[in-house]
C-alpha atoms as a PDB file:
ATOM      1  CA  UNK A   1      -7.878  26.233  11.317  1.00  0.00           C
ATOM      2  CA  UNK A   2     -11.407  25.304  11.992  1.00  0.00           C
ATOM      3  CA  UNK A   3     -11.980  21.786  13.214  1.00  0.00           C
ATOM      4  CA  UNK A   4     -14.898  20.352  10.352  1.00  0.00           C
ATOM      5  CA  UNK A   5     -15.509  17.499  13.213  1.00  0.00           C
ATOM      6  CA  UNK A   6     -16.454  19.868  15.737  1.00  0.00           C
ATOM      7  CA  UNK A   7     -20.252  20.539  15.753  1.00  0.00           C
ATOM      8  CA  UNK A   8     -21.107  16.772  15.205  1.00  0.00           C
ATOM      9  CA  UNK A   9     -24.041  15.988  17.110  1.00  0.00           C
ATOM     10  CA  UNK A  10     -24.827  12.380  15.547  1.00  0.00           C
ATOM     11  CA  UNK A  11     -24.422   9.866  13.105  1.00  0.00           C
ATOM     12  CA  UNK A  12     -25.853  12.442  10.409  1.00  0.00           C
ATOM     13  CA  UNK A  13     -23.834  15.385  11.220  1.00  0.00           C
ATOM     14  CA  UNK A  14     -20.837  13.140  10.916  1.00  0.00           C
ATOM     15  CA  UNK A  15     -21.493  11.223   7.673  1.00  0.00           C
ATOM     16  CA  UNK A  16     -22.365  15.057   6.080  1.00  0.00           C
ATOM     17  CA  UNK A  17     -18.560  16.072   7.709  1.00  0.00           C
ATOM     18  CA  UNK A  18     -16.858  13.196   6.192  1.00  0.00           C
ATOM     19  CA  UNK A  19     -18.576  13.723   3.253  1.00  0.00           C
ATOM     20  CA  UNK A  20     -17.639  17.278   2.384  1.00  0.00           C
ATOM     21  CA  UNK A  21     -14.379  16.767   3.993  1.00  0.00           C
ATOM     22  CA  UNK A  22     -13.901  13.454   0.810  1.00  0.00           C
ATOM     23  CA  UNK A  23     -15.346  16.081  -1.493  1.00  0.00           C
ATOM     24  CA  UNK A  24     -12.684  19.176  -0.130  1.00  0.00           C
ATOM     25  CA  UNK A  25      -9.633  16.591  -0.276  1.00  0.00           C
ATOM     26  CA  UNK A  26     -11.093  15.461  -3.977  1.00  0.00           C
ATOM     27  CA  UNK A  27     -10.621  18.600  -5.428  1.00  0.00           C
ATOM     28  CA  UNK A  28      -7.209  19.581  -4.033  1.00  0.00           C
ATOM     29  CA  UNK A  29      -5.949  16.387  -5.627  1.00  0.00           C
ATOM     30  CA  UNK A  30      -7.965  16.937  -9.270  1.00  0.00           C
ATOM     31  CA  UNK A  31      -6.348  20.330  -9.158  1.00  0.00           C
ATOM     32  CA  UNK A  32      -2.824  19.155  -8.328  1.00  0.00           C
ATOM     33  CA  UNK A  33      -3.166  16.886 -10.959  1.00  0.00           C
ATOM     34  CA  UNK A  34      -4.389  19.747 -13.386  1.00  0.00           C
ATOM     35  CA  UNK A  35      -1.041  21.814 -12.444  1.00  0.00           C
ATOM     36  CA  UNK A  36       1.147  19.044 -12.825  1.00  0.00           C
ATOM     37  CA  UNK A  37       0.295  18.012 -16.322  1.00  0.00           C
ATOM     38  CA  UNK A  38      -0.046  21.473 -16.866  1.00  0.00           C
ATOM     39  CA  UNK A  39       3.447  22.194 -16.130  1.00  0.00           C
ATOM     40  CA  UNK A  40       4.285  18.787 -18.172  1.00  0.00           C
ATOM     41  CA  UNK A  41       2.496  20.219 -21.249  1.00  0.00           C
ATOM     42  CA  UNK A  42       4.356  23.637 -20.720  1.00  0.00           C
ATOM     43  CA  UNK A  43       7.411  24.675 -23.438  1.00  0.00           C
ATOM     44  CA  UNK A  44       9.548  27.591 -24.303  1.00  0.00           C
ATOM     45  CA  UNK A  45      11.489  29.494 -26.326  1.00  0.00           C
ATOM     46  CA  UNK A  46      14.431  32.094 -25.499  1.00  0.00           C
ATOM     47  CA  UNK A  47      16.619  33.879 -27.522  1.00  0.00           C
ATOM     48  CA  UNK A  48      20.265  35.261 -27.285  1.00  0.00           C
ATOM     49  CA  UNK A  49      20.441  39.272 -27.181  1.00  0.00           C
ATOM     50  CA  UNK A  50      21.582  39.472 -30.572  1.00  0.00           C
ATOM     51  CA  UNK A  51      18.721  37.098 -31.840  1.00  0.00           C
ATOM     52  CA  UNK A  52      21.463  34.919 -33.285  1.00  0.00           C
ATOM     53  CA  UNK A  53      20.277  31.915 -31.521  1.00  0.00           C
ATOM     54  CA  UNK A  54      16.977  30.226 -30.638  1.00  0.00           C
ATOM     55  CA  UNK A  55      16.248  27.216 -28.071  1.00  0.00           C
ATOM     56  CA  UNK A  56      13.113  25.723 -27.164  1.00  0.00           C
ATOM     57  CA  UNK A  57      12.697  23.751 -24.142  1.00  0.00           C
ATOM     58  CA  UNK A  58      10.936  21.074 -23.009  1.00  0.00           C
ATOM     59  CA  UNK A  59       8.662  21.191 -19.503  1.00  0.00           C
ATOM     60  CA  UNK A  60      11.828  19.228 -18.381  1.00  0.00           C
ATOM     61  CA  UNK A  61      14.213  22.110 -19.446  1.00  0.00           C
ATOM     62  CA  UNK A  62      15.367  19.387 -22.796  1.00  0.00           C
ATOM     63  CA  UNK A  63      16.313  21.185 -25.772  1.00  0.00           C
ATOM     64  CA  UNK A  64      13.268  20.633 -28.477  1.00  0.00           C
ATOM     65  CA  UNK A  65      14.894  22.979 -30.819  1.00  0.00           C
ATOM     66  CA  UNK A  66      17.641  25.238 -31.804  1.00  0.00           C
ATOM     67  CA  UNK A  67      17.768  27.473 -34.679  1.00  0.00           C
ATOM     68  CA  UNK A  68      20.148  29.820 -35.841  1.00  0.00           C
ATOM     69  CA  UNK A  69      20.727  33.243 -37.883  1.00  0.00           C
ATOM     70  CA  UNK A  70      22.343  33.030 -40.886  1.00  0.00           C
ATOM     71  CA  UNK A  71      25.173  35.633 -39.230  1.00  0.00           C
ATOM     72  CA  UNK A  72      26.445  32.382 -37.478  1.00  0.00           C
ATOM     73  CA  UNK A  73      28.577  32.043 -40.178  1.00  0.00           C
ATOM     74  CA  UNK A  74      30.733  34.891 -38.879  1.00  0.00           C
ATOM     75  CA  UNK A  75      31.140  34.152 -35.156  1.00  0.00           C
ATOM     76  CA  UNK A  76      34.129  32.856 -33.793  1.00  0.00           C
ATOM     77  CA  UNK A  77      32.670  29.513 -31.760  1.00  0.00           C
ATOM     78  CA  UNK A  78      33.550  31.009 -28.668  1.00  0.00           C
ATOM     79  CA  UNK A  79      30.908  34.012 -29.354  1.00  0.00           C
ATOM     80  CA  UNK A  80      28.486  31.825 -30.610  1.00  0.00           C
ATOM     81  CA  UNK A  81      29.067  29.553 -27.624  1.00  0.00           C
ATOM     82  CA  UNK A  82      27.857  32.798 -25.459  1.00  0.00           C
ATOM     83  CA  UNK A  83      24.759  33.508 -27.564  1.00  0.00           C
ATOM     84  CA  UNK A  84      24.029  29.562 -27.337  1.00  0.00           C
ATOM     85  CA  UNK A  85      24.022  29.792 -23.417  1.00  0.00           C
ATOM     86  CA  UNK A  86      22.321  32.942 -22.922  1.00  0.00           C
ATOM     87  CA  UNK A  87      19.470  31.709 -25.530  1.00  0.00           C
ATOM     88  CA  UNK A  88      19.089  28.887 -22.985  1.00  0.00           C
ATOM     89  CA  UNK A  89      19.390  31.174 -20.184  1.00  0.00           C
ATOM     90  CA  UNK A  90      16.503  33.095 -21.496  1.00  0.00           C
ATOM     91  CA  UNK A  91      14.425  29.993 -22.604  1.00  0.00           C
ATOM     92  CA  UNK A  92      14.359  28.449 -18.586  1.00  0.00           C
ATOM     93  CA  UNK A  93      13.644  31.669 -17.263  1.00  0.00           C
ATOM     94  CA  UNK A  94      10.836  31.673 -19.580  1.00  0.00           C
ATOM     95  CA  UNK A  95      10.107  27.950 -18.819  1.00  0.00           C
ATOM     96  CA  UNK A  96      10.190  29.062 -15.415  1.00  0.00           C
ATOM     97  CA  UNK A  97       7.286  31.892 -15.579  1.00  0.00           C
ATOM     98  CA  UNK A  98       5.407  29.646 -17.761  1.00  0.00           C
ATOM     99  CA  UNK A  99       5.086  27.195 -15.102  1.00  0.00           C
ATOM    100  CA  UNK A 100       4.525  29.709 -12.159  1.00  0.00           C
ATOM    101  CA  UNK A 101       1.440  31.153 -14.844  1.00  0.00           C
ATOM    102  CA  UNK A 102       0.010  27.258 -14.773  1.00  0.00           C
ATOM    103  CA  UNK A 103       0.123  26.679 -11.465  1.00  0.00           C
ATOM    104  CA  UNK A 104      -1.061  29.901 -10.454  1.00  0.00           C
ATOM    105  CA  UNK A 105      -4.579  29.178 -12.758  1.00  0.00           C
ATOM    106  CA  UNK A 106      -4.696  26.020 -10.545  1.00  0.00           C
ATOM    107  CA  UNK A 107      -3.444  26.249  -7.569  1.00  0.00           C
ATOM    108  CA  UNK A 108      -2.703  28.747  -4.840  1.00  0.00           C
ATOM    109  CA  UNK A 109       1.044  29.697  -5.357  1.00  0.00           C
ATOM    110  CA  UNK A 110       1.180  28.979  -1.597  1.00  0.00           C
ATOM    111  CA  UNK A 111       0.480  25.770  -1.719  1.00  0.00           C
ATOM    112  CA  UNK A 112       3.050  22.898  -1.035  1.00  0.00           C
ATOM    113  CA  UNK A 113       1.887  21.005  -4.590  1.00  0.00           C
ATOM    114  CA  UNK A 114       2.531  24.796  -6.232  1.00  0.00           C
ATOM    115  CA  UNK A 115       5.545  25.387  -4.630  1.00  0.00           C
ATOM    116  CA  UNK A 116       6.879  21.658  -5.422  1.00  0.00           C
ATOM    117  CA  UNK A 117       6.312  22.139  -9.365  1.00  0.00           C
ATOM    118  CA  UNK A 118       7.357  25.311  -9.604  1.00  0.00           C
ATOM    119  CA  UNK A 119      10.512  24.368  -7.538  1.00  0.00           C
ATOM    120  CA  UNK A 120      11.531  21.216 -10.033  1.00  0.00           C
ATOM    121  CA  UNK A 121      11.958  24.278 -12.486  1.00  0.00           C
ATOM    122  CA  UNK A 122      13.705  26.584 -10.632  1.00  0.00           C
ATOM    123  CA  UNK A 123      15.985  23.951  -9.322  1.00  0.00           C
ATOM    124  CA  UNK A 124      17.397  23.934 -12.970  1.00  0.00           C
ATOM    125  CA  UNK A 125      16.605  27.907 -13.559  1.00  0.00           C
ATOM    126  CA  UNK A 126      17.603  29.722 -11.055  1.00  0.00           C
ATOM    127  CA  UNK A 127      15.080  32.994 -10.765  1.00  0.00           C
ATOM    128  CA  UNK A 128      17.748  35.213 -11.670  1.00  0.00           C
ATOM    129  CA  UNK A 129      18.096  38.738  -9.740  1.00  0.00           C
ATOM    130  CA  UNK A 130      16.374  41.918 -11.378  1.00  0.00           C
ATOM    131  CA  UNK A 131      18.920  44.183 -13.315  1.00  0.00           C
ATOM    132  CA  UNK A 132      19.223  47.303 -12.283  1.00  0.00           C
END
């Protein structure tokens, strides 16, 4: 990492440093304040395999909303238990990539502020391994 300090020659050179330096550190903060209400203002919606059951969650991973098929009226309440939790299973892993796609228009995903609001998610969601 380059030192910004390092080719001050005088007072002049040093005020412009300090100056770009505020300006640098400005920006990182406006922009992790960008990503973080952007992942506030995020929300979505998964559905169970069967499309029996629809949840919408929050930024927080709160149920907003659940609707259900008509064929509900069917299911044994264990099955629709199942559909219920894989609905919501689907909705945070969409929750999930809809933060990752916020931060990632802000941020650089390799930043600590990235990785921090994209981890409060996946805390909850676990990224879950590719099916194969």
């Amino acid at each position: 990492m380059d030192n910004p300090f390092a080719d001050i020659r005088g007072p002049e050179d040093a005020r412009a440093a300090l100056a770009d330096w505020k300006e640098r550190a400005d920006r990182r903060a406006s922009d992790a304040i960008a990503a973080s209400e952007a992942v506030q203002a995020v929300t979505a919606v998964g559905a169970d395999g069967n499309g029996i059951v629809n949840v919408k969650l929050d930024s927080s991973g709160a149920i907003l909303q659940v609707a259900f098929s008509p064929e509900v009226r069917r299911m044994q309440p264990n099955h629709l238990e199942r559909q219920f939790m894989q609905a919501y299973g689907n909705a945070g892993q969409a929750l999930l990539e809809a933060a990752k796609a916020a931060v990632a228009q802000r941020l650089s995903p390799d930043s600590p502020t990235a990785k921090a609001l994209v981890d409060s998610i996946e805390m909850r969601f676990p990224e879950r391994e590719a099916e194969g």
